[in-house]
Protein backbone atom coordinates (compact mmCIF):
# COMPACT_ATOMS: atom_id res chain seq x y z
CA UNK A 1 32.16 -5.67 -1.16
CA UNK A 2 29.81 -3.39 0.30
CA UNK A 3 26.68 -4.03 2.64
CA UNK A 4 23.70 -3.04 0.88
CA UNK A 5 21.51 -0.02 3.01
CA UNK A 6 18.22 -1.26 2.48
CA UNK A 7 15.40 0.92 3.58
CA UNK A 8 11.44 0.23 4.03
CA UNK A 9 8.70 1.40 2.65
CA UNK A 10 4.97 0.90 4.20
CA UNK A 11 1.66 1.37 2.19
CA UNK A 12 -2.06 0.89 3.49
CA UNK A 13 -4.08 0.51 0.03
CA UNK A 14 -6.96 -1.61 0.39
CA UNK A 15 -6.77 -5.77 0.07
CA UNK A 16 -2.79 -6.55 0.72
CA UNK A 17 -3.18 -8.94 -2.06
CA UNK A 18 -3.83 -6.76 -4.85
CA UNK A 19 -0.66 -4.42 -3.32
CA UNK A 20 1.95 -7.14 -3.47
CA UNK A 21 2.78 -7.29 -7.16
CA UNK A 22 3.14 -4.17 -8.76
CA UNK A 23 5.85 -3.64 -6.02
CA UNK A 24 7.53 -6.68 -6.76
CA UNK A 25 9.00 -6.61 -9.88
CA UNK A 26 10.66 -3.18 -9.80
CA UNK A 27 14.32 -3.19 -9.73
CA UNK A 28 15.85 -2.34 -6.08
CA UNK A 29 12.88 -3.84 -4.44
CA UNK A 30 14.22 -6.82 -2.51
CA UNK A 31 11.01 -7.83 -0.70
CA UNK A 32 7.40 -7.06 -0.62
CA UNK A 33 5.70 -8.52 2.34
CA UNK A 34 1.46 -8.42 3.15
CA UNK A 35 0.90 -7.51 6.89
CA UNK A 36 -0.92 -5.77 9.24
CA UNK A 37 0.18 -1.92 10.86
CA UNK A 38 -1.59 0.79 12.58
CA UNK A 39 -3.60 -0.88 15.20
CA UNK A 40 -3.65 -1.49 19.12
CA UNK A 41 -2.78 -5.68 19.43
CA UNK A 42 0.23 -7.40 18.76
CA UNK A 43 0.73 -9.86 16.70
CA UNK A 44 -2.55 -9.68 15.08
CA UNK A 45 -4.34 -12.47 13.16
CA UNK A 46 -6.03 -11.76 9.88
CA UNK A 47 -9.48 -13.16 11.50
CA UNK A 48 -9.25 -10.35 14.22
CA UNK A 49 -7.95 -7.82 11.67
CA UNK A 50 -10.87 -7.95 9.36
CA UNK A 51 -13.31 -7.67 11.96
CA UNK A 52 -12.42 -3.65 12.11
CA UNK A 53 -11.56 -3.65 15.83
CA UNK A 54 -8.28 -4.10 15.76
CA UNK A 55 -7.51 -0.88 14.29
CA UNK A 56 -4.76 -2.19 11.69
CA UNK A 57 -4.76 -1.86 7.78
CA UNK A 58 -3.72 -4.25 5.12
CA UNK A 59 -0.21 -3.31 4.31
CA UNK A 60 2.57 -4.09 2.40
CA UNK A 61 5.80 -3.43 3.41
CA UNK A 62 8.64 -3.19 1.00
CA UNK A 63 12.11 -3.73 1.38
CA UNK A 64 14.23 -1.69 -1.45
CA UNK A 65 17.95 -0.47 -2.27
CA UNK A 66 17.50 3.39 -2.16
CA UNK A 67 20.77 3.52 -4.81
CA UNK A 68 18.57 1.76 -7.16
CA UNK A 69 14.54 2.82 -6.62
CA UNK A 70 13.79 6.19 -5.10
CA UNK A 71 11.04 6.25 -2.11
CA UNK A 72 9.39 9.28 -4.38
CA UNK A 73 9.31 6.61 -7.36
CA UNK A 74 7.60 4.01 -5.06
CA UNK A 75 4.64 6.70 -4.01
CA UNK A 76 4.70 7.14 -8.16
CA UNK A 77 3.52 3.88 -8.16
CA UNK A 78 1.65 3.73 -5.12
CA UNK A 79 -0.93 6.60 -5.59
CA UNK A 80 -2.76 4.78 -9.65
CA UNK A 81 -3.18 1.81 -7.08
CA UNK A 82 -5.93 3.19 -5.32
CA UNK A 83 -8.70 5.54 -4.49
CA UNK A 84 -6.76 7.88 -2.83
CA UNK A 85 -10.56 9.82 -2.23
CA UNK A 86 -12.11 6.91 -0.98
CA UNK A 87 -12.44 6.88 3.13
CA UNK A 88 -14.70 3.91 3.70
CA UNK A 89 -11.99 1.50 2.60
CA UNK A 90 -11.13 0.60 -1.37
CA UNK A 91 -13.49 -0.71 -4.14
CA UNK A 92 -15.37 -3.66 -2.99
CA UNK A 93 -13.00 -4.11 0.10
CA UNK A 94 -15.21 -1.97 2.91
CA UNK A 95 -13.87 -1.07 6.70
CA UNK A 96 -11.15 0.75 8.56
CA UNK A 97 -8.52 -2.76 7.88
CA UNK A 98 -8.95 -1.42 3.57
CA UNK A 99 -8.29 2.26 4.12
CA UNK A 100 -4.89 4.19 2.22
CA UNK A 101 -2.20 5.39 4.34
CA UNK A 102 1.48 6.00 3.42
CA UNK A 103 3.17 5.25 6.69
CA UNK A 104 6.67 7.14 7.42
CA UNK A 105 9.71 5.50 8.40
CA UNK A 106 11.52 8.63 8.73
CA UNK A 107 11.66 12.54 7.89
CA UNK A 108 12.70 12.42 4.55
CA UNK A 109 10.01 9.79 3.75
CA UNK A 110 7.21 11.82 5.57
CA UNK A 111 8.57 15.22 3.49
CA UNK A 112 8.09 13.49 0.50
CA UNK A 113 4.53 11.39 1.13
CA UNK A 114 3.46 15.17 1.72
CA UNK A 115 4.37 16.45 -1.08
CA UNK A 116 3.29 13.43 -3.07
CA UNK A 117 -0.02 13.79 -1.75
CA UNK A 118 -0.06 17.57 -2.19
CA UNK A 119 0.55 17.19 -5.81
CA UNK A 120 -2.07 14.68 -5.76
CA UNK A 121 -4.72 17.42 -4.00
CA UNK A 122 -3.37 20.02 -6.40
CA UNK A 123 -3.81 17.95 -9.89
CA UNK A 124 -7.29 18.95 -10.22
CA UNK A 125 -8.01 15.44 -11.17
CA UNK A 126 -10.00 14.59 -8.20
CA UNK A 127 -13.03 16.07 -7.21
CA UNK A 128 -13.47 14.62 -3.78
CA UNK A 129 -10.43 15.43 -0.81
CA UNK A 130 -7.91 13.43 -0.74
CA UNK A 131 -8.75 10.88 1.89
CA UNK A 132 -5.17 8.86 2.44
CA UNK A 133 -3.40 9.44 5.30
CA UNK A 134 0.26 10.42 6.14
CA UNK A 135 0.90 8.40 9.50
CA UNK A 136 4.56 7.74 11.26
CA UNK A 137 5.41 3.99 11.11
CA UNK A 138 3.67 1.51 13.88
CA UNK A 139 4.82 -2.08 14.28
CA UNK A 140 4.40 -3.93 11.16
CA UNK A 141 3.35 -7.60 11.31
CA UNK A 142 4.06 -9.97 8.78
CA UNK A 143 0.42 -11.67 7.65
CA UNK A 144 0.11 -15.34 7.44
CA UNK A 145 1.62 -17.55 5.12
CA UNK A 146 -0.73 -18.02 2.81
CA UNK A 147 -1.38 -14.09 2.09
CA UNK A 148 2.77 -14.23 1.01
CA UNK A 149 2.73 -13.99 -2.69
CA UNK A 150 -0.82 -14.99 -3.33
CA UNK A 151 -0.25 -13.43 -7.16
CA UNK A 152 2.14 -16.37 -7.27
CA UNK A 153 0.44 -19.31 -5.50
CA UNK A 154 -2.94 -18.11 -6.83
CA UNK A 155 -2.70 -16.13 -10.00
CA UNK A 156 -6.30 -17.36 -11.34
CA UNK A 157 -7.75 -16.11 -8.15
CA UNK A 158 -5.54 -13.22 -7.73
CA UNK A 159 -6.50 -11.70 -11.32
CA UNK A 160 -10.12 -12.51 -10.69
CA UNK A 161 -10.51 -10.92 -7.38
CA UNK A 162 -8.55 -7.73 -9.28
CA UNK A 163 -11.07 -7.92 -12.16
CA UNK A 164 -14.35 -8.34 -10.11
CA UNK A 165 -12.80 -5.98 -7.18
CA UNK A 166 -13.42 -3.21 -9.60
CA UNK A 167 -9.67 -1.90 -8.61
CA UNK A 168 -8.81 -2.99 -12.27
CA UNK A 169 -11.35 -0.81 -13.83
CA UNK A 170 -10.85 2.12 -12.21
CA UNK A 171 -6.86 1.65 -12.68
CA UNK A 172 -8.20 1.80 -16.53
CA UNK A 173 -10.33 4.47 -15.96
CA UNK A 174 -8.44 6.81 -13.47
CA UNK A 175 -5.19 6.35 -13.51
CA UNK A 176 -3.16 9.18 -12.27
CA UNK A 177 1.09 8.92 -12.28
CA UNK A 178 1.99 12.33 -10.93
CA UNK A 179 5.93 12.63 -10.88
């Protein structure tokens, strides 16, 4: 029996909580976690994260079987999650802790966030630049409990903060799946 090679993944894309689930139910993906990455403290509390001086984003980092989801197929679904033009944070979530970055664990995964975003810039289907960054891995820290699967423990308030976030509606209204 073989050890399974697990690899990360690391995605800034606004509010952690809206992040979590469209992750977690693809096949390969063994955990998605909410946390915090990017900034200068560690171990970093969501109170002093969402004051904006911390300098760490909302993340989620996923832990996936490469033999069974690509890292290209996760930035597939990454990029129709957000605003990728948006540089004041995402939808109704404002600040430097909401902004979009695809942090790299390695070469290969920075080769192919570029050329993700590239073909992003080069779709013609935004009119603004592309504001999400490409940024090598920091420390990631795991978020407090009660962030953990909030679409699970919380689903009423999960889908309502989607809804009234206005990430849902512009999901309906822009979504983008370049391949």
């Amino acid at each position: 029996m073989s050890e399974t090679n697990y690899q990360l993944a690391t995605f800034a894309g606004g509010c952690f909580w809206c992040m979590v689930k469209p992750f977690d139910t693809l096949p390969g993906v063994k955990s998605v976690i909410s946390g915090y990455s990017g900034g200068t403290i560690v171990n970093p509390t969501y109170e002093q994260v969402k004051t904006g001086t911390t300098g760490h984003m909302e993340v989620v980092q996923i832990t996936y079987d490469p033999s069974l989801m690509s890292y290209k197929t996760l930035l597939d679904y990454y990029w129709p999650m957000i605003d990728p033009t948006d540089d004041g944070g995402q939808f109704d979530d404002r600040g430097s802790n909401y902004l979009t970055a695809i942090f790299y664990h390695n070469e290969e995964q920075r080769q192919l966030a570029e050329a993700s975003k590239k073909a992003i810039e080069d779709s013609g289907v935004w009119k603004k630049p592309i504001a999400t960054k490409i940024l090598p891995a920091k420390p990631f820290y795991p978020a407090e409990d009660y962030h953990q699967d909030f679409y699970k423990k919380n689903p009423e308030h999960h889908a309502k903060d989607f809804e009234e976030s206005g990430r849902a509606q512009f999901i309906r209204e822009h979504s983008v799946n370049v391949k």
